[in-house]
C-alpha atoms as a PDB file:
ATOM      1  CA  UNK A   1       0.000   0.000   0.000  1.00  0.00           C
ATOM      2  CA  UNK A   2       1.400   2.929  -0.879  1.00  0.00           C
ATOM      3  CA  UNK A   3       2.231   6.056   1.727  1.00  0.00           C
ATOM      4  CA  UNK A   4      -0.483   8.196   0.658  1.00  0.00           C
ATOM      5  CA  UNK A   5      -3.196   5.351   0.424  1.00  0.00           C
ATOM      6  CA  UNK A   6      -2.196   4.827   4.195  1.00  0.00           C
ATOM      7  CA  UNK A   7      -2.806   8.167   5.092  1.00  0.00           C
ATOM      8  CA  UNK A   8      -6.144   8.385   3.268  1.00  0.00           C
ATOM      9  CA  UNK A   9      -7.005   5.267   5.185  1.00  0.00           C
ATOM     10  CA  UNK A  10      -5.427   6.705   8.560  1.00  0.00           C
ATOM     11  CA  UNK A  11      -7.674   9.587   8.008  1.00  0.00           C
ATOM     12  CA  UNK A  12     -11.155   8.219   7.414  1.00  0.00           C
ATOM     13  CA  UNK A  13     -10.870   6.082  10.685  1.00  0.00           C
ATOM     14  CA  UNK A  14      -9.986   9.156  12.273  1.00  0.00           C
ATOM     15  CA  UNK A  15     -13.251  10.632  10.972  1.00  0.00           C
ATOM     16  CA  UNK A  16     -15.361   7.616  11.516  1.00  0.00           C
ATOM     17  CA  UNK A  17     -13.710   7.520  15.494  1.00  0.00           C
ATOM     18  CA  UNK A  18     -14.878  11.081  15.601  1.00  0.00           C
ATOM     19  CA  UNK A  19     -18.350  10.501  14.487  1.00  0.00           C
ATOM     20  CA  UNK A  20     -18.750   7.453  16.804  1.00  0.00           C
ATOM     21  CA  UNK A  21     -17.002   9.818  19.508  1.00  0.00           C
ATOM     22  CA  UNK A  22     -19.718  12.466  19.005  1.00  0.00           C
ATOM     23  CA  UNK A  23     -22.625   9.494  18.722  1.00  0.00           C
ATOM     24  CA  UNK A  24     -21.813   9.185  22.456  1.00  0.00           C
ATOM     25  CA  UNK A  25     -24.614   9.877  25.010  1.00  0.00           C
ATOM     26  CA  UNK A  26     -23.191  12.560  26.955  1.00  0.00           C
ATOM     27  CA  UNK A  27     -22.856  13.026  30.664  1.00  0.00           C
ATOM     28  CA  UNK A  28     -25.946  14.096  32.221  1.00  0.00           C
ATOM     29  CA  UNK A  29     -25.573  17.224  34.450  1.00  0.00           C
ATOM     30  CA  UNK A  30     -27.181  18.299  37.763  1.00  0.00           C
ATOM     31  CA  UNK A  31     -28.916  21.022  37.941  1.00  0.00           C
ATOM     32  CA  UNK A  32     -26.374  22.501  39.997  1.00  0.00           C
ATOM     33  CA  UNK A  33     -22.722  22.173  41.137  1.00  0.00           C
ATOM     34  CA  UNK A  34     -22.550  19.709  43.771  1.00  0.00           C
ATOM     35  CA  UNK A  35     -21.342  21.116  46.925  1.00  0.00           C
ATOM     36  CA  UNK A  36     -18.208  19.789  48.808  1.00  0.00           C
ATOM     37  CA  UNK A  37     -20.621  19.932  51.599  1.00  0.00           C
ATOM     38  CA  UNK A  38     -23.341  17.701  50.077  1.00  0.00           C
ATOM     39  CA  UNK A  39     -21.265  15.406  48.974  1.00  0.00           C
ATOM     40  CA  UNK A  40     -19.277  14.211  52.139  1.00  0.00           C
ATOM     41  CA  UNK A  41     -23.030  14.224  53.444  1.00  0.00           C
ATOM     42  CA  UNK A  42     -24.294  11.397  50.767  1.00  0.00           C
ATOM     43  CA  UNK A  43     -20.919   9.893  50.570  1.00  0.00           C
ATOM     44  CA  UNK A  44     -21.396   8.755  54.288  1.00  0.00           C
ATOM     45  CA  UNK A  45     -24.403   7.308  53.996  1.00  0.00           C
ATOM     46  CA  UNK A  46     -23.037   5.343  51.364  1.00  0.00           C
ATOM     47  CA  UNK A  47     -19.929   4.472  53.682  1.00  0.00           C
ATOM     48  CA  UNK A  48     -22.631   3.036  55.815  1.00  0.00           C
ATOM     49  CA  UNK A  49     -23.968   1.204  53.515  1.00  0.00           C
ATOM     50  CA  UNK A  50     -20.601  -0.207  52.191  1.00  0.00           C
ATOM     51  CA  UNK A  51     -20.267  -1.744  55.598  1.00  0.00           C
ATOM     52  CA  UNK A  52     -23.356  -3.870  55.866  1.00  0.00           C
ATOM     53  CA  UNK A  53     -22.488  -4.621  52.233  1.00  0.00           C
ATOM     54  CA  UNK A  54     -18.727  -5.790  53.942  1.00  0.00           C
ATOM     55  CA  UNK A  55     -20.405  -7.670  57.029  1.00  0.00           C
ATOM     56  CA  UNK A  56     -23.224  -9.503  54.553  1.00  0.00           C
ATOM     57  CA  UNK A  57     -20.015 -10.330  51.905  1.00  0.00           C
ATOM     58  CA  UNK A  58     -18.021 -11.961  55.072  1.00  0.00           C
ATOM     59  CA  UNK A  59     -21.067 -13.698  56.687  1.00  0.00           C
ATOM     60  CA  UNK A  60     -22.270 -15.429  53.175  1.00  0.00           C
ATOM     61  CA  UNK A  61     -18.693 -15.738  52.229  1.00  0.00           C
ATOM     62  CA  UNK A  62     -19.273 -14.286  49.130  1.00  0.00           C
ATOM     63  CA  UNK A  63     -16.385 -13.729  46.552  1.00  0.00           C
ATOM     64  CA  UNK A  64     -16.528 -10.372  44.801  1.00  0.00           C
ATOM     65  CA  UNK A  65     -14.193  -9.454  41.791  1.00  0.00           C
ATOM     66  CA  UNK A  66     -14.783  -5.060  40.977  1.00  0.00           C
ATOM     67  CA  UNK A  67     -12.643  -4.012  38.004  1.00  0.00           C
ATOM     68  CA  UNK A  68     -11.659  -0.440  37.313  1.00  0.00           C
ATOM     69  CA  UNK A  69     -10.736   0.787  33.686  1.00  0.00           C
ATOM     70  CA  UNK A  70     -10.652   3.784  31.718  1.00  0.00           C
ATOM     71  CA  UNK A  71      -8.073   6.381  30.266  1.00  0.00           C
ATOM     72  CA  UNK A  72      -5.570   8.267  31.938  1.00  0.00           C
ATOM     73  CA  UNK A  73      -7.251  10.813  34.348  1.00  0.00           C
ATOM     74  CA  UNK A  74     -10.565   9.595  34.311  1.00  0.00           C
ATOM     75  CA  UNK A  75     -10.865   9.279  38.520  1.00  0.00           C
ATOM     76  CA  UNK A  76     -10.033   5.649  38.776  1.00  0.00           C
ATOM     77  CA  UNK A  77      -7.885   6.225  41.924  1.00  0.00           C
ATOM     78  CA  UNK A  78      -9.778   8.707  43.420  1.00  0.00           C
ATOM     79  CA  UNK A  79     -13.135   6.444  42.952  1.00  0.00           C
ATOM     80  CA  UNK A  80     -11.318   3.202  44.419  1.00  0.00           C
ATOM     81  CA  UNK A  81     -10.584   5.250  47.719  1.00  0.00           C
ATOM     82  CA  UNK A  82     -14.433   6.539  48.076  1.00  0.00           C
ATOM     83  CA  UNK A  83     -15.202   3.395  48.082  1.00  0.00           C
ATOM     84  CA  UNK A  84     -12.092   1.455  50.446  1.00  0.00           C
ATOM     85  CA  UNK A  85     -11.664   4.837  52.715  1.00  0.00           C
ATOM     86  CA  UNK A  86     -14.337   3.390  55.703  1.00  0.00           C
ATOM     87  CA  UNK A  87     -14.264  -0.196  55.337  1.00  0.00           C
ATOM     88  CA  UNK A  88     -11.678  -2.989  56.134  1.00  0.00           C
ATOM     89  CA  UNK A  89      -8.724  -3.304  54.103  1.00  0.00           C
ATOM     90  CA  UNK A  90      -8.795  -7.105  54.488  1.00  0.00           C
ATOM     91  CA  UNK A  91     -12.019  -7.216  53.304  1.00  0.00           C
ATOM     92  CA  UNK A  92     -12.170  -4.287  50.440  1.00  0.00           C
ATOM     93  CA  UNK A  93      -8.603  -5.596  48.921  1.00  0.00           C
ATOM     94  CA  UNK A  94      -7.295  -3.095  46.089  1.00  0.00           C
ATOM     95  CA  UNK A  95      -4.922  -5.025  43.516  1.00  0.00           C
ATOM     96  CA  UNK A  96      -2.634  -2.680  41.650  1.00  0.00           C
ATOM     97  CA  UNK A  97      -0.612  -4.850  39.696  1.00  0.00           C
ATOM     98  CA  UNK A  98       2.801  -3.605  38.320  1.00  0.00           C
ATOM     99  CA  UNK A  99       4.664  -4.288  34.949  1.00  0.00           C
ATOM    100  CA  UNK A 100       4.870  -7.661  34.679  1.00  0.00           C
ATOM    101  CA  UNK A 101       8.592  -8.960  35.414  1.00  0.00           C
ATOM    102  CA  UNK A 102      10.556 -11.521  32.764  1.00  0.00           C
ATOM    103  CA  UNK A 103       9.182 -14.286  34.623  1.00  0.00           C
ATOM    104  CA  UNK A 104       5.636 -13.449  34.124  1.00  0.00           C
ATOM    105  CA  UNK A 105       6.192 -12.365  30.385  1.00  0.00           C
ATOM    106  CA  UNK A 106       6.663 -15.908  29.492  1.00  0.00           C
ATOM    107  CA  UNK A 107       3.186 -17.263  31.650  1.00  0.00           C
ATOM    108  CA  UNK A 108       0.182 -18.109  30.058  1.00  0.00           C
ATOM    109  CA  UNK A 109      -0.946 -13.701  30.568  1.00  0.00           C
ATOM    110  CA  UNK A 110      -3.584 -14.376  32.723  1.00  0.00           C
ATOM    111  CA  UNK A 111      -1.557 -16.274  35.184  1.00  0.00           C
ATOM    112  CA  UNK A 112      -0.133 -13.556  37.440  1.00  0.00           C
ATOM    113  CA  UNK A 113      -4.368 -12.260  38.170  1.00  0.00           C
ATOM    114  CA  UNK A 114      -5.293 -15.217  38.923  1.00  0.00           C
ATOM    115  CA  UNK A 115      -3.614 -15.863  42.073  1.00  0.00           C
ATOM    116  CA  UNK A 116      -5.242 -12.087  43.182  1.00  0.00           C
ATOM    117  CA  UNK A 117      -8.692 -13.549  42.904  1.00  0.00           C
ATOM    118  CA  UNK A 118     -11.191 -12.760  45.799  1.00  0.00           C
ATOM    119  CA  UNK A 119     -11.599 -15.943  48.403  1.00  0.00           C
ATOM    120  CA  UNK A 120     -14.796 -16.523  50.262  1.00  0.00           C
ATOM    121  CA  UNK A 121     -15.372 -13.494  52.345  1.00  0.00           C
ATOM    122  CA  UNK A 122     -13.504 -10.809  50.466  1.00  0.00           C
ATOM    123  CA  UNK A 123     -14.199  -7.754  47.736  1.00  0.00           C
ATOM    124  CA  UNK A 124     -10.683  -7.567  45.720  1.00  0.00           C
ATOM    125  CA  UNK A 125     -11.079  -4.223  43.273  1.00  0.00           C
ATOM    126  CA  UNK A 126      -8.457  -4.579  40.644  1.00  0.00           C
ATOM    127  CA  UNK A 127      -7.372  -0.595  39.387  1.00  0.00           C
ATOM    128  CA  UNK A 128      -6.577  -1.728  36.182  1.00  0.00           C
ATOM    129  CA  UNK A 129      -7.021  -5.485  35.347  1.00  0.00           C
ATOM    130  CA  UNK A 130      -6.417  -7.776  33.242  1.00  0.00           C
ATOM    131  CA  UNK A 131      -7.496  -6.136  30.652  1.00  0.00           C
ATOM    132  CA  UNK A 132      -4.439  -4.100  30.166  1.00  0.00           C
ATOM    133  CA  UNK A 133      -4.087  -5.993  26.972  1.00  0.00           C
ATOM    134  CA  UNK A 134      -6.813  -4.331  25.349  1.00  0.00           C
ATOM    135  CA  UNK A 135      -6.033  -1.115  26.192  1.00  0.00           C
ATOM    136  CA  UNK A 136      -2.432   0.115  26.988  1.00  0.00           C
ATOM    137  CA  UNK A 137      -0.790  -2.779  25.865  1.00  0.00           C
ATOM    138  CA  UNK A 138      -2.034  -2.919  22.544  1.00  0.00           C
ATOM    139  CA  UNK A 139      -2.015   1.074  21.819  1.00  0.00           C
ATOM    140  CA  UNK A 140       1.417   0.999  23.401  1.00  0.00           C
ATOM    141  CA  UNK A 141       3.104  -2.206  21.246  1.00  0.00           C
ATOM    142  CA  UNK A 142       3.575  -3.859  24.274  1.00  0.00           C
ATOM    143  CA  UNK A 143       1.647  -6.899  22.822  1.00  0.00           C
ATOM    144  CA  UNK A 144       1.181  -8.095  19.108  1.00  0.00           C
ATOM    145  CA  UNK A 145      -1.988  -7.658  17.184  1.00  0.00           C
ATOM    146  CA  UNK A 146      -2.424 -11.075  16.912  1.00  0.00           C
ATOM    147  CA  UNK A 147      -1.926 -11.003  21.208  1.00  0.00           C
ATOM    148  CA  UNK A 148      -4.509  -8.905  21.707  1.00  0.00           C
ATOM    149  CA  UNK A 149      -7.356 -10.336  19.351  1.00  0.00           C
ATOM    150  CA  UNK A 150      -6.695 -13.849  21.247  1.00  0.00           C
ATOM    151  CA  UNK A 151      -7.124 -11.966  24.285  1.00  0.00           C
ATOM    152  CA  UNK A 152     -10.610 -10.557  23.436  1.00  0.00           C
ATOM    153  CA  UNK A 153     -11.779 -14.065  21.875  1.00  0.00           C
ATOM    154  CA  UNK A 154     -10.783 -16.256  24.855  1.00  0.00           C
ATOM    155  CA  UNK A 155     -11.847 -13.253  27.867  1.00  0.00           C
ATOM    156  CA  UNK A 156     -15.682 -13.916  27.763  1.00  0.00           C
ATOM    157  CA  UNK A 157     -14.762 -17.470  28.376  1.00  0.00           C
ATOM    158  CA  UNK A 158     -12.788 -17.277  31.290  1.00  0.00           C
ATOM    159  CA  UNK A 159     -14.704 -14.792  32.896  1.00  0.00           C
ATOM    160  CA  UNK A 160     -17.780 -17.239  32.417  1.00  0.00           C
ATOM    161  CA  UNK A 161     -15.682 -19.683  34.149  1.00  0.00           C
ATOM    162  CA  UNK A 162     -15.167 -17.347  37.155  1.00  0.00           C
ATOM    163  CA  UNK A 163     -18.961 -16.480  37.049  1.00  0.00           C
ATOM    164  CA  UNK A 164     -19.936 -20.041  36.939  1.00  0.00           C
ATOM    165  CA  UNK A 165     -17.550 -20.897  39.733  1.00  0.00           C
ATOM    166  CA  UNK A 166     -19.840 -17.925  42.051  1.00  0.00           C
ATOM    167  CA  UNK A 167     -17.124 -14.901  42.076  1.00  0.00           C
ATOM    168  CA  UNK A 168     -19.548 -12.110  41.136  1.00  0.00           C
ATOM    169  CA  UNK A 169     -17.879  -9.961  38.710  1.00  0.00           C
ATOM    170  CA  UNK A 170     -18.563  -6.393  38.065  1.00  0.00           C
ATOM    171  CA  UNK A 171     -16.371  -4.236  35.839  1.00  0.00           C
ATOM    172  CA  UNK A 172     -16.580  -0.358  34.981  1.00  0.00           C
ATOM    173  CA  UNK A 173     -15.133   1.893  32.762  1.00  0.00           C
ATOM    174  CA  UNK A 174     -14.960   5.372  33.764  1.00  0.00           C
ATOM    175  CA  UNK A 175     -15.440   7.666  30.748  1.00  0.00           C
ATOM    176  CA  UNK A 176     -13.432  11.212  30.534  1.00  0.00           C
ATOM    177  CA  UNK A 177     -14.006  13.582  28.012  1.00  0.00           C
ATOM    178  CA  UNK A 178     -10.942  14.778  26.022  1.00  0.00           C
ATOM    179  CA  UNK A 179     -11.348  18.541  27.569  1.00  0.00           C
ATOM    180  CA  UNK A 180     -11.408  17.414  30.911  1.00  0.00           C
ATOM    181  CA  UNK A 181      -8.472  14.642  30.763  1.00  0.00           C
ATOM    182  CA  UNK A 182      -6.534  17.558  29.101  1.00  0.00           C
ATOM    183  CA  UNK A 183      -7.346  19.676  32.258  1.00  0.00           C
ATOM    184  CA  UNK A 184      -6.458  16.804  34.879  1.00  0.00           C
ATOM    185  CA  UNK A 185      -3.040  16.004  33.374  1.00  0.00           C
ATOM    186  CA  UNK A 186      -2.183  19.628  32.942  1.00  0.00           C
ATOM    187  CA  UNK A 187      -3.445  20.025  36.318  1.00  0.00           C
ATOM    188  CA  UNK A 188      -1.064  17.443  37.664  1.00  0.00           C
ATOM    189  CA  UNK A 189       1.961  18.672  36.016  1.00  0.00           C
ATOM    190  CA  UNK A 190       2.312  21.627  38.859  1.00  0.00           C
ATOM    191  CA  UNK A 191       0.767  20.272  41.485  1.00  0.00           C
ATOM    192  CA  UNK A 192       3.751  18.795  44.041  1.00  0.00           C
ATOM    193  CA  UNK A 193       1.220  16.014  45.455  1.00  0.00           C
ATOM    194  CA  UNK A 194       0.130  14.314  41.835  1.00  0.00           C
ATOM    195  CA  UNK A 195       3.373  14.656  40.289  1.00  0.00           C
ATOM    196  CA  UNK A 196       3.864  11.006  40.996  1.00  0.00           C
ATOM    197  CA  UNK A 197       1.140  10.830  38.741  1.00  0.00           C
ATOM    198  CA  UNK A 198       1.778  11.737  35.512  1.00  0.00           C
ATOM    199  CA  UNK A 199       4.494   9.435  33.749  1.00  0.00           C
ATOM    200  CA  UNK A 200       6.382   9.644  30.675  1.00  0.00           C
ATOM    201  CA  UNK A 201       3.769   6.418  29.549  1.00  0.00           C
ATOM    202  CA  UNK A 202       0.775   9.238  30.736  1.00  0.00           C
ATOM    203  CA  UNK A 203       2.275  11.530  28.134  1.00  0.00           C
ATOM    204  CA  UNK A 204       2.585   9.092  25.517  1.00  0.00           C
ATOM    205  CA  UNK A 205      -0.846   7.742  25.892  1.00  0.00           C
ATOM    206  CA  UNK A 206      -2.210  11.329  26.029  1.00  0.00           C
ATOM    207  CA  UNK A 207      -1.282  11.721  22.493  1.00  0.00           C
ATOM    208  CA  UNK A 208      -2.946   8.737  21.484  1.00  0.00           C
ATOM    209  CA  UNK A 209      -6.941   9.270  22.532  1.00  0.00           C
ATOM    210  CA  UNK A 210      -8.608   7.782  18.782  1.00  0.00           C
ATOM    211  CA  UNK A 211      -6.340   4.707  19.034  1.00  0.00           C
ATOM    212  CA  UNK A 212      -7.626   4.316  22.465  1.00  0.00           C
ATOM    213  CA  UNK A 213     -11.190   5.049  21.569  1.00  0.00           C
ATOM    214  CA  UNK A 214     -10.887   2.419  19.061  1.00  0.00           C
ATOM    215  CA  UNK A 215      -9.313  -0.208  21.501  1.00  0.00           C
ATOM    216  CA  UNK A 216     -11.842   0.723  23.813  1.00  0.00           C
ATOM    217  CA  UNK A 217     -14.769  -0.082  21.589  1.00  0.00           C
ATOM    218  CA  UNK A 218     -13.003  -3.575  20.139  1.00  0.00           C
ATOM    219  CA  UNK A 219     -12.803  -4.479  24.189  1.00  0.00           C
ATOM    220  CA  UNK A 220     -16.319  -3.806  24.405  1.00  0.00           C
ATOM    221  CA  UNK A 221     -17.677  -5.659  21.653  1.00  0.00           C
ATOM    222  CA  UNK A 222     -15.449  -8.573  22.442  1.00  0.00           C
ATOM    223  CA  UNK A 223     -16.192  -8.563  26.611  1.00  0.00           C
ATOM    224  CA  UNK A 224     -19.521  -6.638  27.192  1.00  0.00           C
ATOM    225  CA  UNK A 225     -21.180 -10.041  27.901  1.00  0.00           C
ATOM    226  CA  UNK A 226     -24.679 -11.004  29.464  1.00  0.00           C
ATOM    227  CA  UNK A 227     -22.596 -12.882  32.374  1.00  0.00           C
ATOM    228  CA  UNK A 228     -20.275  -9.912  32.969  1.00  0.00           C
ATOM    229  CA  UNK A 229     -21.024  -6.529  31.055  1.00  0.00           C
ATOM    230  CA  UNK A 230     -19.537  -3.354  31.380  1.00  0.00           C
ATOM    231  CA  UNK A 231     -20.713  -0.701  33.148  1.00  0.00           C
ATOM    232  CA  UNK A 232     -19.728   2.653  31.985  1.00  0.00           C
ATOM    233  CA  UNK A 233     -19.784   6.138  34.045  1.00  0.00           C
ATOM    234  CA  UNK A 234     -19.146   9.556  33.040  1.00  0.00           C
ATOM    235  CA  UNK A 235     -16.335  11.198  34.702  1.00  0.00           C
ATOM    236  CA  UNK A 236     -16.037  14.515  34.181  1.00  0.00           C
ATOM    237  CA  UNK A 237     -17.806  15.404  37.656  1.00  0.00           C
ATOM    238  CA  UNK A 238     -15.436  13.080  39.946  1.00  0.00           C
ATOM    239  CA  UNK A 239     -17.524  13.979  42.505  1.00  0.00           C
ATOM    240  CA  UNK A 240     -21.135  13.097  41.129  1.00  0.00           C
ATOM    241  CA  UNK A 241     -18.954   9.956  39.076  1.00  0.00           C
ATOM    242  CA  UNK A 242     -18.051   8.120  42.807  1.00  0.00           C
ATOM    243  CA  UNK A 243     -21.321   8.502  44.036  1.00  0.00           C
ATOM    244  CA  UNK A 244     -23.297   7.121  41.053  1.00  0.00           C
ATOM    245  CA  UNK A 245     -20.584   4.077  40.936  1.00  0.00           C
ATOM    246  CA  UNK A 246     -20.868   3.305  44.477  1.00  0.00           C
ATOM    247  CA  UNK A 247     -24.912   3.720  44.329  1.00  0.00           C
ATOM    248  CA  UNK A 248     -24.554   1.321  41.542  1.00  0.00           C
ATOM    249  CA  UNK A 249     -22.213  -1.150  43.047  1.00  0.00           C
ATOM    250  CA  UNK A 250     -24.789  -1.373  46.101  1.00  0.00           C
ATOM    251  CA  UNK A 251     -26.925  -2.678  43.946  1.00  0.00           C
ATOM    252  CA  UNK A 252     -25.272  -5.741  42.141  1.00  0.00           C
ATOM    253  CA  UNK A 253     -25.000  -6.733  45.156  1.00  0.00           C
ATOM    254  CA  UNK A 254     -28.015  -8.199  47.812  1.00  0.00           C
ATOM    255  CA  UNK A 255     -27.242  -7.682  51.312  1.00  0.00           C
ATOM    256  CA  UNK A 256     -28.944  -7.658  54.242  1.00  0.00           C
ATOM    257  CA  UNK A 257     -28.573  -5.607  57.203  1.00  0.00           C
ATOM    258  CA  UNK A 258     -27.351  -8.168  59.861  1.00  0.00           C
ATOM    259  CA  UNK A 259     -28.371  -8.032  63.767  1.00  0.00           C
ATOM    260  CA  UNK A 260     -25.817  -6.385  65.481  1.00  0.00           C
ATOM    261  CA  UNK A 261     -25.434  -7.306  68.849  1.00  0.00           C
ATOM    262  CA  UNK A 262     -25.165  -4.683  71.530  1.00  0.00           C
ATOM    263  CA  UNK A 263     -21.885  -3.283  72.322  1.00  0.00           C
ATOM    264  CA  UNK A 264     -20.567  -2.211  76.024  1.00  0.00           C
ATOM    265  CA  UNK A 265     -16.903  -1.453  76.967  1.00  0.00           C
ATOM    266  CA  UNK A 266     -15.820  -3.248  79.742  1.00  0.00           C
ATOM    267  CA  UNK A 267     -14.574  -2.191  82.434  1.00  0.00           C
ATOM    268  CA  UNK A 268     -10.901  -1.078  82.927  1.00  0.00           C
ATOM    269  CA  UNK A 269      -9.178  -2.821  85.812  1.00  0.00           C
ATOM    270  CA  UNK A 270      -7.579  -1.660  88.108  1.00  0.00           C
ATOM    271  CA  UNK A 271      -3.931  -0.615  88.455  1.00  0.00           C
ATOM    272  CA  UNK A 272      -3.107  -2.450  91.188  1.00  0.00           C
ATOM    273  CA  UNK A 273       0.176  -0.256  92.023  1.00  0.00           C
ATOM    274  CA  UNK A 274       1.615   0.654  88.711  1.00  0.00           C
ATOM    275  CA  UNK A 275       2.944   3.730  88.023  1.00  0.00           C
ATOM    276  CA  UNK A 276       3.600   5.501  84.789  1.00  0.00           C
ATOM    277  CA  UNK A 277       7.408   4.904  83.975  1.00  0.00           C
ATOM    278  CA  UNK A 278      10.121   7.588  84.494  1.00  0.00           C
ATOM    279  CA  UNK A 279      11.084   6.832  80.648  1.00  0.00           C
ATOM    280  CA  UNK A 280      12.629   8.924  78.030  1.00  0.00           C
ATOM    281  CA  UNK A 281      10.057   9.296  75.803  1.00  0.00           C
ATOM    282  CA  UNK A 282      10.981  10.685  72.594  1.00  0.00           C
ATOM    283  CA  UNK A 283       8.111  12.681  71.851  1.00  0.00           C
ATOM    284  CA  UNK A 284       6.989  14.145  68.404  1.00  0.00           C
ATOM    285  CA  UNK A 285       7.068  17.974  68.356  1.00  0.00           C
ATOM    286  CA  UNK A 286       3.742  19.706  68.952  1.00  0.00           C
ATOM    287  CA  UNK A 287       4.257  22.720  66.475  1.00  0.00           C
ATOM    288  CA  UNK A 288       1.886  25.592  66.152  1.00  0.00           C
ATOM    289  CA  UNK A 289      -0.056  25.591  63.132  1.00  0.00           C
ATOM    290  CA  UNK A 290      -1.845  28.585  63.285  1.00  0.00           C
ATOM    291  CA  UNK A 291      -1.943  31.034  60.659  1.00  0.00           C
ATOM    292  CA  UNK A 292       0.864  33.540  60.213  1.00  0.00           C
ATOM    293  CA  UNK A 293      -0.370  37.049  60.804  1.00  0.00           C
END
């Protein structure tokens, strides 16, 4: 094919990703801006709720498999801690995997998630899954063409194997509009606490949204299955995002509140003669963090 057939064709599937990019529902907005103040209020009710879900998951012993996905920026992180931030870590367990080492290059590629699977009892939430195949690794070159269609033809199979085996699975991708990603990384590249953040892979990626867009819809054809679909939520409003997810989540769910038994402290006995020791203690310094005038 000759160079300027290529760019012809590069072009119209740039136009056609476009047109299915505008075809996109967009994300529905309140009425109004929603408070810092009203959201910590509904976000702990929900934290409530996330612990009867966590007592009803340990006392069925039910296995529970969350995955996060979505592009660079689109609140991942932040939505994982809403939901983790009140509950036990033992319970809620987050699985961040990183690049895979030599060893694990030459497994069978699911191999190294498998052993990260929830047991009776737990919630594992994967931020970013398995299905780094479909996205980074095949925009990035990490994995062949030919890697990442067998990925997408054998996934719906294994994940009806987990299904059928009782871990309920529940995956999201959180959707980010180009404007808004744009502001986020920008955002990060100043600010001393997300620094950390942004990597030269972020940057990379950035420049690559339509050949994410279109690994995004292959991955959805290929995995948005009856047995485990894809949920999808709009971003753009972090806040409004992790309280819609975690309203959803609640209900994928069926729990029960259980009895709770009363609680008293007991109490303390009695010192029977001990005395505080005449120790060294090295204290931490109590500094004064008022204002400067």
């Amino acid at each position: 094919m000759s160079a300027a057939k290529e760019a012809k064709k590069a072009k119209k599937a740039e136009k056609e990703a476009r047109r299915a990019a505008a075809a996109q529902p967009a994300a529905p907005e309140g009425a109004t801006k929603l408070s810092g103040k009203d959201y910590e209020r509904e976000l702990a009710k929900l934290h409530v709720e996330l612990v009867k879900l966590q007592q009803w998951v340990v006392h069925k012993k039910l296995r529970v498999c969350i995955v996060f996905e979505g592009r660079d920026g689109a609140g991942k992180g932040g939505t994982i801690k809403a939901i983790t931030e009140r509950v036990s870590p033992r319970i809620f367990r987050v699985v961040a995997l990183p690049a895979p080492t030599e060893r694990e290059r030459s497994q069978m590629y699911i191999q190294r998630y498998i052993p990260h699977l929830p047991a009776g009892g737990e919630i594992v939430i994967f931020d970013r899954s398995w299905y780094n195949r479909a996205g980074v690794e095949r925009v990035m070159g990490f994995c062949t063409e030919q890697q990442a269609d067998r990925f997408l033809a054998m996934t719906p199979a294994v994940e009806r194997a987990m299904t059928e085996s009782g871990i309920i699975l529940i995956k999201y991708w959180l959707e980010v509009s180009e404007k808004e990603q744009t502001r986020r990384l920008e955002a990060r590249i100043n600010d001393g606490r997300k620094t950390w953040k942004l990597s030269p892979m972020d940057l990379e990626s950035y420049s690559r949204w339509y050949d994410y867009s279109r690994a995004r819809d292959a991955m959805f054809k290929a995995s948005d299955t009856p047995w485990a679909p894809w949920f999808v939520v709009h971003s753009d409003d972090k806040k409004r995002a992790r309280l819609n997810t975690i309203t959803h989540l609640l209900k994928q769910i069926p729990y029960e509140d259980l009895p709770k038994q009363k609680i008293e402290l007991p109490k303390r006995q009695k010192p029977h003669g001990y005395q505080e020791a005449n120790y060294p203690f090295k204290f931490v310094p109590e500094l004064d963090w008022r204002p400067s005038a």
